[in-house]
N, C-alpha and C. Protein backbone atom coordinates (compact mmCIF):
# COMPACT_ATOMS: atom_id res chain seq x y z
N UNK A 1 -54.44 -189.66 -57.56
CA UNK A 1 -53.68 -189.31 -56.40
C UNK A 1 -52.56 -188.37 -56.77
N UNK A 2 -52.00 -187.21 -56.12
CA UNK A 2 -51.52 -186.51 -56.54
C UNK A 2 -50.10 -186.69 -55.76
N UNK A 3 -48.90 -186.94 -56.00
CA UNK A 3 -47.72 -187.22 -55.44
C UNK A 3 -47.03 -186.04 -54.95
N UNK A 4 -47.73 -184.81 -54.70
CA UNK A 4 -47.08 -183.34 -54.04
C UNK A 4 -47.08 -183.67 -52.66
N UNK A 5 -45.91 -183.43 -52.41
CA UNK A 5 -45.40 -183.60 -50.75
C UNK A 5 -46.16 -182.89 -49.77
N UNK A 6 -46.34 -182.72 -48.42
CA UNK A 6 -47.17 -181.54 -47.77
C UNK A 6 -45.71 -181.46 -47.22
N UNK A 7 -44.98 -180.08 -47.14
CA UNK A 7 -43.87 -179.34 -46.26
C UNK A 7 -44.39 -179.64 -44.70
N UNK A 8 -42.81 -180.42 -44.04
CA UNK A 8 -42.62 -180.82 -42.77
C UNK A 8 -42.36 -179.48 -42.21
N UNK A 9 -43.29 -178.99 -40.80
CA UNK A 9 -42.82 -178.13 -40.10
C UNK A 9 -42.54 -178.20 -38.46
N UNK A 10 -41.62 -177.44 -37.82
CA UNK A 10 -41.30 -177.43 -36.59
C UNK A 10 -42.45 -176.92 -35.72
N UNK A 11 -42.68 -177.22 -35.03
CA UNK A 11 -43.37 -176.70 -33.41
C UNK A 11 -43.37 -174.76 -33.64
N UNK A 12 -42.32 -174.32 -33.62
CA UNK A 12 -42.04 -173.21 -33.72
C UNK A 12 -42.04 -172.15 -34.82
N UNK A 13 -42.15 -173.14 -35.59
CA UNK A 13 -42.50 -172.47 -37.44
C UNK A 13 -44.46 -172.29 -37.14
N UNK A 14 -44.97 -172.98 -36.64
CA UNK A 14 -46.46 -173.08 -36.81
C UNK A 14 -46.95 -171.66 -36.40
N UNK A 15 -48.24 -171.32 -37.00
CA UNK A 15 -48.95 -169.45 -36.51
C UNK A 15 -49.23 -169.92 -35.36
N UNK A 16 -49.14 -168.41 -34.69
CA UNK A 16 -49.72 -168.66 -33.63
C UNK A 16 -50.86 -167.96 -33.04
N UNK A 17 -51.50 -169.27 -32.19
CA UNK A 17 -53.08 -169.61 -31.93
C UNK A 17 -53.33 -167.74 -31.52
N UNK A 18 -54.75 -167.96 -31.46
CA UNK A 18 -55.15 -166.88 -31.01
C UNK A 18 -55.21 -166.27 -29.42
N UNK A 19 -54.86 -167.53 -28.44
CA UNK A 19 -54.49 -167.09 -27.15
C UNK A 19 -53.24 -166.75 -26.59
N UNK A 20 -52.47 -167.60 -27.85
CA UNK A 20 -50.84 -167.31 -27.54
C UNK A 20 -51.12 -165.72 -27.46
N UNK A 21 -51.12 -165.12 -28.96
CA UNK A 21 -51.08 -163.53 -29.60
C UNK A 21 -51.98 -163.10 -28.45
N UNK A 22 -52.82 -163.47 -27.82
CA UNK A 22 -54.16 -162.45 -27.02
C UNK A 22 -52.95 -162.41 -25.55
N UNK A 23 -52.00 -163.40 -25.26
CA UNK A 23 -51.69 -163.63 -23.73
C UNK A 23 -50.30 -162.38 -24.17
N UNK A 24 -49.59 -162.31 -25.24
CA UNK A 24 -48.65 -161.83 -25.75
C UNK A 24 -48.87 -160.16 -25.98
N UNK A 25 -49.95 -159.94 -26.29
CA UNK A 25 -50.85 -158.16 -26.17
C UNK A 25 -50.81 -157.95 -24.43
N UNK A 26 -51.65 -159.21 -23.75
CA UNK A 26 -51.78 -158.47 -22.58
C UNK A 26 -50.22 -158.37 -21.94
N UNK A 27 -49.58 -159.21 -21.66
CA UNK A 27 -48.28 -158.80 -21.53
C UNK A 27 -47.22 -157.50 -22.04
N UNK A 28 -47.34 -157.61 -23.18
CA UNK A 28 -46.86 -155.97 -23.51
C UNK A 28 -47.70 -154.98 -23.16
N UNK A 29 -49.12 -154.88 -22.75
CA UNK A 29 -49.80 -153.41 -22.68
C UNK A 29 -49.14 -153.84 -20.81
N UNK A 30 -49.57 -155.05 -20.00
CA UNK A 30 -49.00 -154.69 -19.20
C UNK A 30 -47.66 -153.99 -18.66
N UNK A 31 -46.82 -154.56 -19.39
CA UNK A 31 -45.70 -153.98 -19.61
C UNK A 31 -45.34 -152.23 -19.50
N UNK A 32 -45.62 -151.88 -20.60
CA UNK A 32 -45.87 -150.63 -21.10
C UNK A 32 -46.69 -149.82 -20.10
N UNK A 33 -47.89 -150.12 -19.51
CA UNK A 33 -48.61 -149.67 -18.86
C UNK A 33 -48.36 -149.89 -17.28
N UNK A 34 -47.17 -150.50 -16.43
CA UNK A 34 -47.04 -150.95 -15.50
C UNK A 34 -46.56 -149.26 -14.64
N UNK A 35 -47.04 -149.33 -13.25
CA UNK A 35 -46.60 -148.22 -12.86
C UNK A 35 -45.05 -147.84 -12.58
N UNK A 36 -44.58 -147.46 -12.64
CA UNK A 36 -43.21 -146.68 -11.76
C UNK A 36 -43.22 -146.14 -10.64
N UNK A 37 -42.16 -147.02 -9.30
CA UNK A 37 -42.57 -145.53 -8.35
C UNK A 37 -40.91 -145.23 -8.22
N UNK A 38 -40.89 -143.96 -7.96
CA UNK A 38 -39.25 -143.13 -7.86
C UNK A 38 -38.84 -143.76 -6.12
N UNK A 39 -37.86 -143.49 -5.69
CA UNK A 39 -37.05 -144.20 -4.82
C UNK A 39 -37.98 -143.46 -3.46
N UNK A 40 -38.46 -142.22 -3.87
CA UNK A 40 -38.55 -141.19 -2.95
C UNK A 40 -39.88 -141.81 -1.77
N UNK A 41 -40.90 -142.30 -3.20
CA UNK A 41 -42.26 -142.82 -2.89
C UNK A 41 -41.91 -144.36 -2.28
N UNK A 42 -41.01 -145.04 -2.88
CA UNK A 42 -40.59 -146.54 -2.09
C UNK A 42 -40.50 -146.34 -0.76
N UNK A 43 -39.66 -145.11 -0.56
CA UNK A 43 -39.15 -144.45 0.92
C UNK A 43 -40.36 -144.19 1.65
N UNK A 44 -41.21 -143.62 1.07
CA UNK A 44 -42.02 -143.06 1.77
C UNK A 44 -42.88 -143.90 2.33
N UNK A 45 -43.39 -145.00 1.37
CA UNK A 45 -44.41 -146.46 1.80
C UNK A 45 -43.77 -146.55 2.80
N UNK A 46 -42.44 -147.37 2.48
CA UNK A 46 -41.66 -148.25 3.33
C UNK A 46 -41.91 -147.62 5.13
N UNK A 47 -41.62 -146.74 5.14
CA UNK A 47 -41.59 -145.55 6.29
C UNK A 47 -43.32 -145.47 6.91
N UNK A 48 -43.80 -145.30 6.15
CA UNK A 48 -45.50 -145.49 6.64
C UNK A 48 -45.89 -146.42 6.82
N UNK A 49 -45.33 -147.54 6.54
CA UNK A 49 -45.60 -148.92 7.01
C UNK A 49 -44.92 -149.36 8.38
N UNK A 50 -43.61 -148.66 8.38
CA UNK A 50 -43.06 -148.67 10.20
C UNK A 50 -44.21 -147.63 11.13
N UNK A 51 -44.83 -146.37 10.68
CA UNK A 51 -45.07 -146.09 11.25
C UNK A 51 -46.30 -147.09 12.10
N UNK A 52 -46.77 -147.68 11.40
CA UNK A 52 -47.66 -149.11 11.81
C UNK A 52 -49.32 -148.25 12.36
N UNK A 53 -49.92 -147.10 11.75
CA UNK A 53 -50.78 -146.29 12.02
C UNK A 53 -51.99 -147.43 11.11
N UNK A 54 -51.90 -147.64 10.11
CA UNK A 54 -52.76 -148.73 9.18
C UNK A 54 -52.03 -149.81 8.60
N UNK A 55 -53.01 -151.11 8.90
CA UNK A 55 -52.55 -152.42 8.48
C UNK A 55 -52.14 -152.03 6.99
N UNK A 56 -50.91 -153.27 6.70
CA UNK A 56 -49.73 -153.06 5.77
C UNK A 56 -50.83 -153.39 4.73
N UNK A 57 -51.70 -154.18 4.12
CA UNK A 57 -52.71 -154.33 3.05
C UNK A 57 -53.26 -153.83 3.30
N UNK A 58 -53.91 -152.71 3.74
CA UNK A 58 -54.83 -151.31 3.76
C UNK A 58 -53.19 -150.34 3.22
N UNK A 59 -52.20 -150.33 3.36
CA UNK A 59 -51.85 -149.25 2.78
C UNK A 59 -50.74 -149.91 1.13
N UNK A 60 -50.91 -150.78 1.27
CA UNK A 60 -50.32 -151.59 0.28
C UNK A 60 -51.93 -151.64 -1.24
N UNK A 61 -53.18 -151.80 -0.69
CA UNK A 61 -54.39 -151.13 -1.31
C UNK A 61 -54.65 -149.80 -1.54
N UNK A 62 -53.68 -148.79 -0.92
CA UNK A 62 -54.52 -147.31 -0.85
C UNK A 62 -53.03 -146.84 -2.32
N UNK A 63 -52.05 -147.62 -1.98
CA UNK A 63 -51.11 -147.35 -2.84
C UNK A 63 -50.98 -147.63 -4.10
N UNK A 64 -51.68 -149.23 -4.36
CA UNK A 64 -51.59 -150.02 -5.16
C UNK A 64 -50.61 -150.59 -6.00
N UNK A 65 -50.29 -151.33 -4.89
CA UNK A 65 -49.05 -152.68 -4.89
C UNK A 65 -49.78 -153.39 -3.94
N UNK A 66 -48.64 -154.75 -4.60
CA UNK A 66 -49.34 -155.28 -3.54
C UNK A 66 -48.34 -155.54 -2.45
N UNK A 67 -48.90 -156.61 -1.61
CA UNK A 67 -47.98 -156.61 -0.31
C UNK A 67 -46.54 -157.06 -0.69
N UNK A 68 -46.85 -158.24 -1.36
CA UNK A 68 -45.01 -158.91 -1.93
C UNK A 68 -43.91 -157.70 -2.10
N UNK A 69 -44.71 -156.97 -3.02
CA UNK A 69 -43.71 -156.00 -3.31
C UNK A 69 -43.41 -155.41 -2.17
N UNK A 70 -44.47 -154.52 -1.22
CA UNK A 70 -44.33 -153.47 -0.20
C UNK A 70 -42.79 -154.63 0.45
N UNK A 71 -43.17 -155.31 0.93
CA UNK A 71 -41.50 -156.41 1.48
C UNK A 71 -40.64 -156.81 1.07
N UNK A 72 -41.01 -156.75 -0.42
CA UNK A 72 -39.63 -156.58 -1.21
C UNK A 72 -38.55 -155.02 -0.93
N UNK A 73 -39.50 -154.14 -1.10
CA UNK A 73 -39.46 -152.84 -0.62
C UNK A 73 -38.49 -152.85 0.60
N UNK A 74 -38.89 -153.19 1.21
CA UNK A 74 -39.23 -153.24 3.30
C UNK A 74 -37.63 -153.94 3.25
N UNK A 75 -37.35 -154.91 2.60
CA UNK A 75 -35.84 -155.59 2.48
C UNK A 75 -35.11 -154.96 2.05
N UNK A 76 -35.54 -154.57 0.36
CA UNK A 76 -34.25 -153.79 -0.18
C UNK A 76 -33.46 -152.66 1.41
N UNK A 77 -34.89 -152.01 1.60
CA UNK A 77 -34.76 -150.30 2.69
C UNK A 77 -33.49 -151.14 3.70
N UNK A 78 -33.84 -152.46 4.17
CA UNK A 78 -33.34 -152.57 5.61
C UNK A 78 -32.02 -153.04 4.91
N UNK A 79 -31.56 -153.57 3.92
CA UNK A 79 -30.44 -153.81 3.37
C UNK A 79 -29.51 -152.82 2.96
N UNK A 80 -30.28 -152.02 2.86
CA UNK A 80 -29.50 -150.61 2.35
C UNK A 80 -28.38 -149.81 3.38
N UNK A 81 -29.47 -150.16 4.50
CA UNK A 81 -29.38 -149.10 6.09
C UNK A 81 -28.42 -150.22 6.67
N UNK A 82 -28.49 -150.83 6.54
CA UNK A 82 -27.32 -151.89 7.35
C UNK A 82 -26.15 -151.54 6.15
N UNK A 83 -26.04 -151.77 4.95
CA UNK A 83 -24.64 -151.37 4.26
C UNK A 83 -24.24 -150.11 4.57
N UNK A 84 -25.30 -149.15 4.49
CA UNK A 84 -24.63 -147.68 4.53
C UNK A 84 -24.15 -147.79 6.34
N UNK A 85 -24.42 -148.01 7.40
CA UNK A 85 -23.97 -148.22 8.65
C UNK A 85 -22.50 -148.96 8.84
N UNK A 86 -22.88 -149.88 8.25
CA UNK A 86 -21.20 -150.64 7.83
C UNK A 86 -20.78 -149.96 7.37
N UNK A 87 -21.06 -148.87 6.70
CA UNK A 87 -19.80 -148.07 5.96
C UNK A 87 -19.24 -147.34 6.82
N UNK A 88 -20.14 -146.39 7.49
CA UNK A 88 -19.54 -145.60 8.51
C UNK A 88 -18.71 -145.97 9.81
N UNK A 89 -18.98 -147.56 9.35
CA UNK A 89 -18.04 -147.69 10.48
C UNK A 89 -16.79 -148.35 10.11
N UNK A 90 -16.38 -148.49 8.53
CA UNK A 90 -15.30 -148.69 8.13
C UNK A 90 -14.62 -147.18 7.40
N UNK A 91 -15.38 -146.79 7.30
CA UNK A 91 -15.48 -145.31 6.36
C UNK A 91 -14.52 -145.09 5.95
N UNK A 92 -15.20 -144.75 4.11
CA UNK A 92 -14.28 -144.51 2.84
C UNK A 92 -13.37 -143.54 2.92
N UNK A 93 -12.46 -143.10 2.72
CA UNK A 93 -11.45 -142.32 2.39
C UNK A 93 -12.23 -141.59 1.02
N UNK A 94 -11.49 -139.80 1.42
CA UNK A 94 -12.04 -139.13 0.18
C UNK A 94 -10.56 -139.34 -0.54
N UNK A 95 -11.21 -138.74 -1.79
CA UNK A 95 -9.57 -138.92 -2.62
C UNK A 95 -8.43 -138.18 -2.31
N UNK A 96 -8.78 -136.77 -1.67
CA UNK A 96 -7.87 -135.83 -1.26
C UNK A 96 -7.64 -136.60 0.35
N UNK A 97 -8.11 -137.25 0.99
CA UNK A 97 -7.16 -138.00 1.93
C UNK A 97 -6.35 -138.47 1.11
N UNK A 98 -6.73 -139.18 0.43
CA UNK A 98 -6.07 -140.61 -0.18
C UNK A 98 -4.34 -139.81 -0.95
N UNK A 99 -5.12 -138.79 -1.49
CA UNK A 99 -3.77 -138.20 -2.13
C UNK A 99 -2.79 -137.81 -0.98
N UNK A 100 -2.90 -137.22 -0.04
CA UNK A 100 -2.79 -136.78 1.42
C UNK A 100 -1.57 -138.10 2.17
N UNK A 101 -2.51 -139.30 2.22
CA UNK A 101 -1.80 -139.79 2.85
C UNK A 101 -0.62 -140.93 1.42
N UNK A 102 -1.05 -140.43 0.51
CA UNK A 102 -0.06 -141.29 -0.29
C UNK A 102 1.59 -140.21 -0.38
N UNK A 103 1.72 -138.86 -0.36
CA UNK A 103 2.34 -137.79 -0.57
C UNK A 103 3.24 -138.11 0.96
N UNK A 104 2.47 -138.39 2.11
CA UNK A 104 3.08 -138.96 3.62
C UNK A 104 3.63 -139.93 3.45
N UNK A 105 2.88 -141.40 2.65
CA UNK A 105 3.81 -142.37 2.50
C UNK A 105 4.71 -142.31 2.06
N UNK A 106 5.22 -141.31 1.19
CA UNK A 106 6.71 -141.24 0.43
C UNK A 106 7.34 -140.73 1.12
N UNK A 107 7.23 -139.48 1.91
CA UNK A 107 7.82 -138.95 2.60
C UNK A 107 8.52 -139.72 3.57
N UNK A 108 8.17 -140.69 4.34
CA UNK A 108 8.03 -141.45 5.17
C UNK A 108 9.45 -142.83 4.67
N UNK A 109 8.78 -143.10 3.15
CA UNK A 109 9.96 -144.22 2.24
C UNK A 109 11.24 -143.39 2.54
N UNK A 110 10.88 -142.23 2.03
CA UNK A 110 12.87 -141.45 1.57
C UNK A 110 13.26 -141.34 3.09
N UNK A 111 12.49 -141.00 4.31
CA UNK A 111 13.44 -140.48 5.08
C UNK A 111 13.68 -142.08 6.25
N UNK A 112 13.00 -143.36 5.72
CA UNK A 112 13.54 -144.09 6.15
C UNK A 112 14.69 -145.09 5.14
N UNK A 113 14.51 -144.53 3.62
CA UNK A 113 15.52 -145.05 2.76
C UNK A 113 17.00 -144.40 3.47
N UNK A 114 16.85 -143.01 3.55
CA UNK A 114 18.14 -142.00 4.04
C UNK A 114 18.66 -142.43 5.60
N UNK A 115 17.77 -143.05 6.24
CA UNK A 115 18.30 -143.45 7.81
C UNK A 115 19.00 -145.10 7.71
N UNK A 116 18.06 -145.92 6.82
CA UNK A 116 18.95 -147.15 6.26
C UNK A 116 20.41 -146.81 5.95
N UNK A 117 20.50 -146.05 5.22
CA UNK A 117 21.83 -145.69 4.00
C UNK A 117 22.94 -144.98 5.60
N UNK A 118 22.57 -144.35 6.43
CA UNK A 118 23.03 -143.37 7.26
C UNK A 118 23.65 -144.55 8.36
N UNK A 119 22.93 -145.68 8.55
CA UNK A 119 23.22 -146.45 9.85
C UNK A 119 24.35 -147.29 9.13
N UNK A 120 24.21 -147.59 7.45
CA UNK A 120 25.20 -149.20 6.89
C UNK A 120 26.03 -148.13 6.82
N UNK A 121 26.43 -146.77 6.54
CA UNK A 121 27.78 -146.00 6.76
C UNK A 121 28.21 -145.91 8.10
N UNK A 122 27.96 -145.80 9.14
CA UNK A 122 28.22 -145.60 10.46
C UNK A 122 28.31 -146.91 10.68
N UNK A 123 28.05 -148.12 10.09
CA UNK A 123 28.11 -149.35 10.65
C UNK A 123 29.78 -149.82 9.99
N UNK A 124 29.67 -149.09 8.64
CA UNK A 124 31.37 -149.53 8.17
C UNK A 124 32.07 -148.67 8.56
N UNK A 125 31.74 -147.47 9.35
CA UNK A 125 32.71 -146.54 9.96
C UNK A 125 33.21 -146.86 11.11
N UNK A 126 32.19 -147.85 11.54
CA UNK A 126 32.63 -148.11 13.13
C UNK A 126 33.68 -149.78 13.22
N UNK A 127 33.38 -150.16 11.85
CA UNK A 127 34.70 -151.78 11.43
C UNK A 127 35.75 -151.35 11.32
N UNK A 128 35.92 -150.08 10.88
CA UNK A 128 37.34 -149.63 10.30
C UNK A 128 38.32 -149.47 11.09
């Protein structure tokens, strides 16, 4: 009998099987290989799908996505259009306002600092 230990190993130390590595390839080529679409083409689905001319999985198939996404899509669009609407109706200041009306606010401090200062003299002019 030979008294050499066999080395204790973790779960995570062990190789791994051949479906792990096979599920781990398809994941990265998917990855790597997954399409991109630019904002322009999101726009454009999104928009051809209001136009409502072909069912949303006939053009969610001609595109290739699938539907989840096309409404993921379809949300982001309508989320967008409701913030940018809220904006316009709080609407941002450009910076040259902003400089604009900060140059007014001072103006505004000194010549009500100078009418303060003007009334507590006329107010001890008029005790005397």
């Amino acid at each position: 009998m030979s008294t050499a230990q066999t080395p204790i190993t973790n779960k995570d130390e062990q190789k791994p099987t051949a479906s792990t590595s096979a599920r781990k390839l398809i994941q990265e080529i998917n990855r790597h290989t997954r399409k991109r679409f630019a904002s322009e083409d999101k726009i454009r689905i999104v928009l051809e799908g209001f136009k409502q001319e072909i069912p949303i999985t006939e053009l969610c198939r001609r595109e290739g996505i699938s539907s989840a996404l096309y409404y993921t899509w379809l949300k982001d669009f309508m989320e967008a259009g409701k913030e940018r609407l809220r904006k316009d109706s709080l609407r941002d200041a450009t910076k040259s306002e902003v400089k604009k009306l900060r140059v007014e606010n001072d103006k505004l401090k000194r010549l009500y600092g100078e009418q303060a200062l003007e009334l507590q003299l006329f107010k001890k002019s008029l005790r005397a």
